[in-house]
N, C-alpha and C. Protein backbone atom coordinates (compact mmCIF):
# COMPACT_ATOMS: atom_id res chain seq x y z
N UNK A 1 94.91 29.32 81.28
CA UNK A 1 94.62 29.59 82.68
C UNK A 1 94.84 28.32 83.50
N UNK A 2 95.33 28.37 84.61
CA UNK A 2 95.87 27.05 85.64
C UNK A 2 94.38 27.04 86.21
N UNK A 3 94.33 25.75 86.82
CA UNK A 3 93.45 24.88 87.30
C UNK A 3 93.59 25.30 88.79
N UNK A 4 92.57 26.10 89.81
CA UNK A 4 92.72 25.74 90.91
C UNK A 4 92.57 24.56 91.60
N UNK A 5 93.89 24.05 92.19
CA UNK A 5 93.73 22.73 92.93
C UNK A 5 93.06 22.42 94.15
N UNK A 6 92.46 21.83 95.01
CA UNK A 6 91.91 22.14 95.85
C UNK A 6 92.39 21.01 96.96
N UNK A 7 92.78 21.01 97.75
CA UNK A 7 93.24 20.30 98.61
C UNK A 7 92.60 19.96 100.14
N UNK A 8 91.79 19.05 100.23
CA UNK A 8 90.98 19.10 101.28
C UNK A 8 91.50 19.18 102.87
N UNK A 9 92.69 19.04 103.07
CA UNK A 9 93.12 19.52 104.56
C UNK A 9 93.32 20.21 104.59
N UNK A 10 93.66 21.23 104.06
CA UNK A 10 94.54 22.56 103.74
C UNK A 10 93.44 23.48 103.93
N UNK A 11 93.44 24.60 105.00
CA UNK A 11 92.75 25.73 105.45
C UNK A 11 93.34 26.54 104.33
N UNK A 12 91.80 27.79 104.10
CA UNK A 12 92.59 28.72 102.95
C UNK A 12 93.61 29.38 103.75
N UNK A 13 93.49 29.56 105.46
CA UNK A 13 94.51 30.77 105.46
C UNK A 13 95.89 29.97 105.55
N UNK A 14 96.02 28.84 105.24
CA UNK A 14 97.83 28.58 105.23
C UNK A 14 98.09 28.76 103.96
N UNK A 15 97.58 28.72 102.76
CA UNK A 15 98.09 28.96 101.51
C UNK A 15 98.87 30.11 101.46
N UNK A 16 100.14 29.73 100.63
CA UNK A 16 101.04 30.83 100.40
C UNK A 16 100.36 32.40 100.63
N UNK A 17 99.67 32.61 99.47
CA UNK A 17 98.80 33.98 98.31
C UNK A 17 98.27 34.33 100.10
N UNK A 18 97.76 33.71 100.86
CA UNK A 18 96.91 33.98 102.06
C UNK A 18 97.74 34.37 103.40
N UNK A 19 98.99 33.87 103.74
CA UNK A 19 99.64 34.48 104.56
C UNK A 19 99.78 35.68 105.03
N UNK A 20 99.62 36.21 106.11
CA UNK A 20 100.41 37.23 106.73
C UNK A 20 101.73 37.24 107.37
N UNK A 21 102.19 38.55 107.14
CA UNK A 21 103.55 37.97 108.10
C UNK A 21 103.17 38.19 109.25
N UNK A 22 104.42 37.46 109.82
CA UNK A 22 103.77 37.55 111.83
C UNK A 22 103.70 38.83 112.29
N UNK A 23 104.73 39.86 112.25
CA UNK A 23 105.03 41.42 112.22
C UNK A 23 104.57 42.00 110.84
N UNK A 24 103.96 42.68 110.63
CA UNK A 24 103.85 44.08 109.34
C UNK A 24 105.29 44.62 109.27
N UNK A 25 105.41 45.11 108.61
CA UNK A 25 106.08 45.60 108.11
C UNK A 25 105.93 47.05 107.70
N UNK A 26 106.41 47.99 108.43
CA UNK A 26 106.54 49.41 108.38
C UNK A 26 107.35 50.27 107.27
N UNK A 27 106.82 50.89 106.42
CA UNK A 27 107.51 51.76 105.58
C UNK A 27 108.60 52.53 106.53
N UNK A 28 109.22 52.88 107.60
CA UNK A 28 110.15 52.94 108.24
C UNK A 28 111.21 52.32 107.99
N UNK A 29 111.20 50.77 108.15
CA UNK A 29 111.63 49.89 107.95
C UNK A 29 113.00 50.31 106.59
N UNK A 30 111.81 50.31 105.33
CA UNK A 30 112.30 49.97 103.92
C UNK A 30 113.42 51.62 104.01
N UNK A 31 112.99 53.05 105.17
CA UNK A 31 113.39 54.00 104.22
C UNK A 31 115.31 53.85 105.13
N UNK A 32 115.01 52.76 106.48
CA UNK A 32 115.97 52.60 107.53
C UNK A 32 117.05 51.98 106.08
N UNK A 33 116.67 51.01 105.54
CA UNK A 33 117.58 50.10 104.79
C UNK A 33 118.05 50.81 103.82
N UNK A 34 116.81 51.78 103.20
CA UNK A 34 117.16 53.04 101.89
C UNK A 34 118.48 53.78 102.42
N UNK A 35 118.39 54.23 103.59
CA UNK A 35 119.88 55.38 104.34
C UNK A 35 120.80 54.91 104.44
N UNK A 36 120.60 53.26 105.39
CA UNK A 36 121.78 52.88 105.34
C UNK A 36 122.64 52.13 104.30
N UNK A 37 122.11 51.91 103.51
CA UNK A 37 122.82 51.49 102.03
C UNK A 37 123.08 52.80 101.59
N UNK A 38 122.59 54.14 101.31
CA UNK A 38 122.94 55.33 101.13
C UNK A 38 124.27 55.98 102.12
N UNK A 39 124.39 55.50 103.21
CA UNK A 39 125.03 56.06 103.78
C UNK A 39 124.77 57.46 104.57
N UNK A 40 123.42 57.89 104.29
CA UNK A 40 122.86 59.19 104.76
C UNK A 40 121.77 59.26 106.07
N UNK A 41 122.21 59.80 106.75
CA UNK A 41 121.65 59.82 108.31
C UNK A 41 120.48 60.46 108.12
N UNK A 42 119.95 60.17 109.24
CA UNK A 42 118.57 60.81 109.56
C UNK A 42 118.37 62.36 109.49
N UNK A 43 119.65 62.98 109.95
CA UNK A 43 119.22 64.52 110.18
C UNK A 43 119.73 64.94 109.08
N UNK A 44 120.35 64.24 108.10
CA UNK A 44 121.06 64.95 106.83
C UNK A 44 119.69 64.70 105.95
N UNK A 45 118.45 63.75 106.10
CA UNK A 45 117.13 63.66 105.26
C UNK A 45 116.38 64.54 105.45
N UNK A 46 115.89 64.52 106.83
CA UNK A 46 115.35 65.53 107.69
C UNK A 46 115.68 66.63 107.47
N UNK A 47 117.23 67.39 107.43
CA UNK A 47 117.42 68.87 106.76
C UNK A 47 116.76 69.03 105.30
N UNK A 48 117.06 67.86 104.41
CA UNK A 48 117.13 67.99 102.87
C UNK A 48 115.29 68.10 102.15
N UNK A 49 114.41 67.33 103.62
CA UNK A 49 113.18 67.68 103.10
C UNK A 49 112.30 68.40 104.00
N UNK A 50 113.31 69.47 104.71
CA UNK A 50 112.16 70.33 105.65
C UNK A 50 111.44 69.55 106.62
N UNK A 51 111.92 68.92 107.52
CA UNK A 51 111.12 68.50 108.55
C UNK A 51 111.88 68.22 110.00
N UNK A 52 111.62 67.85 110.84
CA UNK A 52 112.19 67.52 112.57
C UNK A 52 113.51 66.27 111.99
N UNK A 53 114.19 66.07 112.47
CA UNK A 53 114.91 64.76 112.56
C UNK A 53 114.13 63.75 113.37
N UNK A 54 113.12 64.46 114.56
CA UNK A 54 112.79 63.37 115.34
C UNK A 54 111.25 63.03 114.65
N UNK A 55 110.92 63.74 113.90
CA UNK A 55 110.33 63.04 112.42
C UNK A 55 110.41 61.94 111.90
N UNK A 56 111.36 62.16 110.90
CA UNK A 56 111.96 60.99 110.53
C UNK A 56 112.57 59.90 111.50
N UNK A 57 113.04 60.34 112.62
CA UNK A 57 113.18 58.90 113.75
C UNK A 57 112.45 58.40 113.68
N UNK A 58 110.74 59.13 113.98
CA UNK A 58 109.84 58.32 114.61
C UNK A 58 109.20 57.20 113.28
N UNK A 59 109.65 57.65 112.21
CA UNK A 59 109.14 57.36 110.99
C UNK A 59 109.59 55.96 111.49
N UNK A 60 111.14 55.90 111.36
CA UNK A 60 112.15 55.14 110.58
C UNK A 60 111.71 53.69 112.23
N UNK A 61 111.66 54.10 112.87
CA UNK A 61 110.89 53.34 113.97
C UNK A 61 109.82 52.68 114.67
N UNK A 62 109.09 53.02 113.14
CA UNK A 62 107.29 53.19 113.11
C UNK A 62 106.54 53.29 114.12
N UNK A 63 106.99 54.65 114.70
CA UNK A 63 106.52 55.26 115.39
C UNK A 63 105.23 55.94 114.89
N UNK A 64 105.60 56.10 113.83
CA UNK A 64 105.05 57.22 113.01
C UNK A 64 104.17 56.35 111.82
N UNK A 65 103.27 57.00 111.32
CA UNK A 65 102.80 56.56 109.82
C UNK A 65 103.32 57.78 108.60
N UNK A 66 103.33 57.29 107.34
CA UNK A 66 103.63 57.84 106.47
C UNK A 66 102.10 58.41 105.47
N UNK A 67 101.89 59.92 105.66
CA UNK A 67 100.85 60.15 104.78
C UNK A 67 101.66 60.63 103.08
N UNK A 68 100.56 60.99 102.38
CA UNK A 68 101.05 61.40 100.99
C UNK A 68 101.75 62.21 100.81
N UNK A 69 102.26 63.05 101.54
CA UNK A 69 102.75 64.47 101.53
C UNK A 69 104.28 63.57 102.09
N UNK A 70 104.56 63.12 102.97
CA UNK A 70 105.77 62.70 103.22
C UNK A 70 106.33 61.52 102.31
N UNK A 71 105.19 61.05 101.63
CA UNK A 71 105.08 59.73 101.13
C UNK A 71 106.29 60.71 99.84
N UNK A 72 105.73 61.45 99.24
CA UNK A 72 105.97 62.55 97.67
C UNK A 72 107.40 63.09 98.11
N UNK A 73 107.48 63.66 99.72
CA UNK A 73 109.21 64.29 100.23
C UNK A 73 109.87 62.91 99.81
N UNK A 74 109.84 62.34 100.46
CA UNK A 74 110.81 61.00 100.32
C UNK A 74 110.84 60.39 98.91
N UNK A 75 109.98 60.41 98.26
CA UNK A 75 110.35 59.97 96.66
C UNK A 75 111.40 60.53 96.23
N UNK A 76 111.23 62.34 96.18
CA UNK A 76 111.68 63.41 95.88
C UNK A 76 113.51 63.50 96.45
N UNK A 77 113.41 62.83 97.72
CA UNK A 77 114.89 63.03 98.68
C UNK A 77 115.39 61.68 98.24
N UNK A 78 115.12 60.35 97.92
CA UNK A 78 115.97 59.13 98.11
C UNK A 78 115.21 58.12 97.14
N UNK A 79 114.24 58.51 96.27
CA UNK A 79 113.88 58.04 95.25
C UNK A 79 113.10 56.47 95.29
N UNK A 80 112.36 56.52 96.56
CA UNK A 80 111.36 55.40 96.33
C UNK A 80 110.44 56.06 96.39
N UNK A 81 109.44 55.29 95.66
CA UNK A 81 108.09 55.32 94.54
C UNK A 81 107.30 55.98 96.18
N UNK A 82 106.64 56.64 95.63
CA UNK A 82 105.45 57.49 97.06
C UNK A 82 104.83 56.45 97.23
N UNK A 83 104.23 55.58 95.57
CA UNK A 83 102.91 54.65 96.30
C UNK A 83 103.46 53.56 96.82
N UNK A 84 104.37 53.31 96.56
CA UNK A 84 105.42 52.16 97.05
C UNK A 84 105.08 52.11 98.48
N UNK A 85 105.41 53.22 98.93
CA UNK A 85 105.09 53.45 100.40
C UNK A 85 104.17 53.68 100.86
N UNK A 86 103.08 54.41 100.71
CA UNK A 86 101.46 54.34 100.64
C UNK A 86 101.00 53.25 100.97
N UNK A 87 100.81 52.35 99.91
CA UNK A 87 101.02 50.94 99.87
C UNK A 87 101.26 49.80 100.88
N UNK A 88 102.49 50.49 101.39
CA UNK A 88 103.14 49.59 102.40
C UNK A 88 102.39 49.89 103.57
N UNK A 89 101.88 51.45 103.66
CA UNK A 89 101.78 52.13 104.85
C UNK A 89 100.11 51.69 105.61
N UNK A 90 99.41 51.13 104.07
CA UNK A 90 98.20 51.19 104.25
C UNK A 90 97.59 49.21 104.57
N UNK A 91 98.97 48.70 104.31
CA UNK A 91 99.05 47.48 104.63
C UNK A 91 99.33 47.02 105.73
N UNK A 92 100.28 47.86 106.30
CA UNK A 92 100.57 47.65 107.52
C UNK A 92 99.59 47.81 108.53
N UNK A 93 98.83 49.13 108.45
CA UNK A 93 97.77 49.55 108.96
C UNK A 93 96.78 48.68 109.13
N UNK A 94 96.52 48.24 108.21
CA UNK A 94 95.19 47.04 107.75
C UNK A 94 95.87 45.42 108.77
N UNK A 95 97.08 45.28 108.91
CA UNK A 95 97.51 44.59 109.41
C UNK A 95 97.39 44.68 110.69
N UNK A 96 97.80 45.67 111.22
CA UNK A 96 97.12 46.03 112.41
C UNK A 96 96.49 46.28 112.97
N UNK A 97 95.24 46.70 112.19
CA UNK A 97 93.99 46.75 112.90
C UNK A 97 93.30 45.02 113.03
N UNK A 98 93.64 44.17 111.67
CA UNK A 98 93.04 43.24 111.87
C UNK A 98 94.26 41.80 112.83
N UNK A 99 94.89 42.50 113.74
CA UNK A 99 95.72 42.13 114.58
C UNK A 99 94.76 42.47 116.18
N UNK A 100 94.16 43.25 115.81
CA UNK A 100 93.50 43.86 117.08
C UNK A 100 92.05 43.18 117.44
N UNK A 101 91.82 42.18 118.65
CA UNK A 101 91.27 41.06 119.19
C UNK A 101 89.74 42.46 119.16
N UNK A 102 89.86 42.95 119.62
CA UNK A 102 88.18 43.93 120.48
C UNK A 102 88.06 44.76 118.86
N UNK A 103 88.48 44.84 118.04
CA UNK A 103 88.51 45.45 116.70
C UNK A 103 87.20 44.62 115.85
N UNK A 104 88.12 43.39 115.58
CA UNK A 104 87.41 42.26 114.97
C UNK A 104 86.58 42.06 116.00
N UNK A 105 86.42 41.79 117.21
CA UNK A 105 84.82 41.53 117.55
C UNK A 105 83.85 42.68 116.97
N UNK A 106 84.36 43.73 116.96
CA UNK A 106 83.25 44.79 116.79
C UNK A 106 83.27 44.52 115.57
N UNK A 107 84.02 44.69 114.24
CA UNK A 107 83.50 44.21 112.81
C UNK A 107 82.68 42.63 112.37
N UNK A 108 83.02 41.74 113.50
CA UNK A 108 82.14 40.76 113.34
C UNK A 108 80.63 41.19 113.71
N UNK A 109 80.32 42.02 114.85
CA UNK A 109 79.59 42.34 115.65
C UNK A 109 78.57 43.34 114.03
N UNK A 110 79.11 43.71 113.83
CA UNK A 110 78.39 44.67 112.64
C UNK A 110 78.03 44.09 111.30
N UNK A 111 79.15 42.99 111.25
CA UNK A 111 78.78 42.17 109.74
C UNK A 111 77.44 41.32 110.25
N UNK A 112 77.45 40.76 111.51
CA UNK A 112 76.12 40.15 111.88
C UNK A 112 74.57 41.63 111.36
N UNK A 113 74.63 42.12 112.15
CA UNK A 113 73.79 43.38 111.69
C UNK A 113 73.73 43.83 110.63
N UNK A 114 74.57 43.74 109.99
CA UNK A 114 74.29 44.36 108.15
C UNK A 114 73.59 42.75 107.60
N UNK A 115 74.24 41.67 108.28
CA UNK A 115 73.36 40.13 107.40
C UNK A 115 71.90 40.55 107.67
N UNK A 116 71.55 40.77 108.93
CA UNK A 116 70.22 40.87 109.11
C UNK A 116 69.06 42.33 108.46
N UNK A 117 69.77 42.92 107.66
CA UNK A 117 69.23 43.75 107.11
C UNK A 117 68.58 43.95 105.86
């Protein structure tokens, strides 16, 4: 087992393992790069798994979030992993909420109240 090093100027949140990226990253994103390396358009996915084209736009634009049920179509249509995307979907999410200034006051606001309990 490695030795954690500890480095006294160094805040935990600049460490690599601790970073966020500046933008999240949208399962949209990964299925935009999946098509176009496929070569297969939006409304040719959209026909192939029963849904709107402007569906999948809004997806591919993260407009949209990805639940399990679309998460399982898209495995099924272009063969990335459902939780792959789940995953991504639920990270992003988490990314964005803790992106959100009046969010975190209110979860600070409550972690004070649960200390005092």
């Amino acid at each position: 087992m490695i030795d954690m090093i500890t480095l006294p100027d160094v805040s935990p949140d600049m460490i690599a393992n601790n970073l966020a990226p500046f933008e999240p990253t949208h399962p949209g994103e990964i299925i935009k790069d999946e098509l176009e390396a496929r070569q297969i358009t939006q409304a040719r996915l959209a026909e192939s798994i029963g849904v709107s084209a402007s569906l999948v736009n809004e997806i591919i634009r993260g407009k949209r979030g990805i639940g399990t049920e679309m998460a399982l179509l898209l495995e099924a249509a272009i063969d990335l992993p459902a939780d792959m995307l789940l995953n991504l979907q639920n990270a992003y999410n988490k990314q964005v909420a803790k992106s959100d200034v009046s969010f975190m006051q209110r979860l600070s606001a409550i972690r004070n109240i649960a200390a005092m309990l």
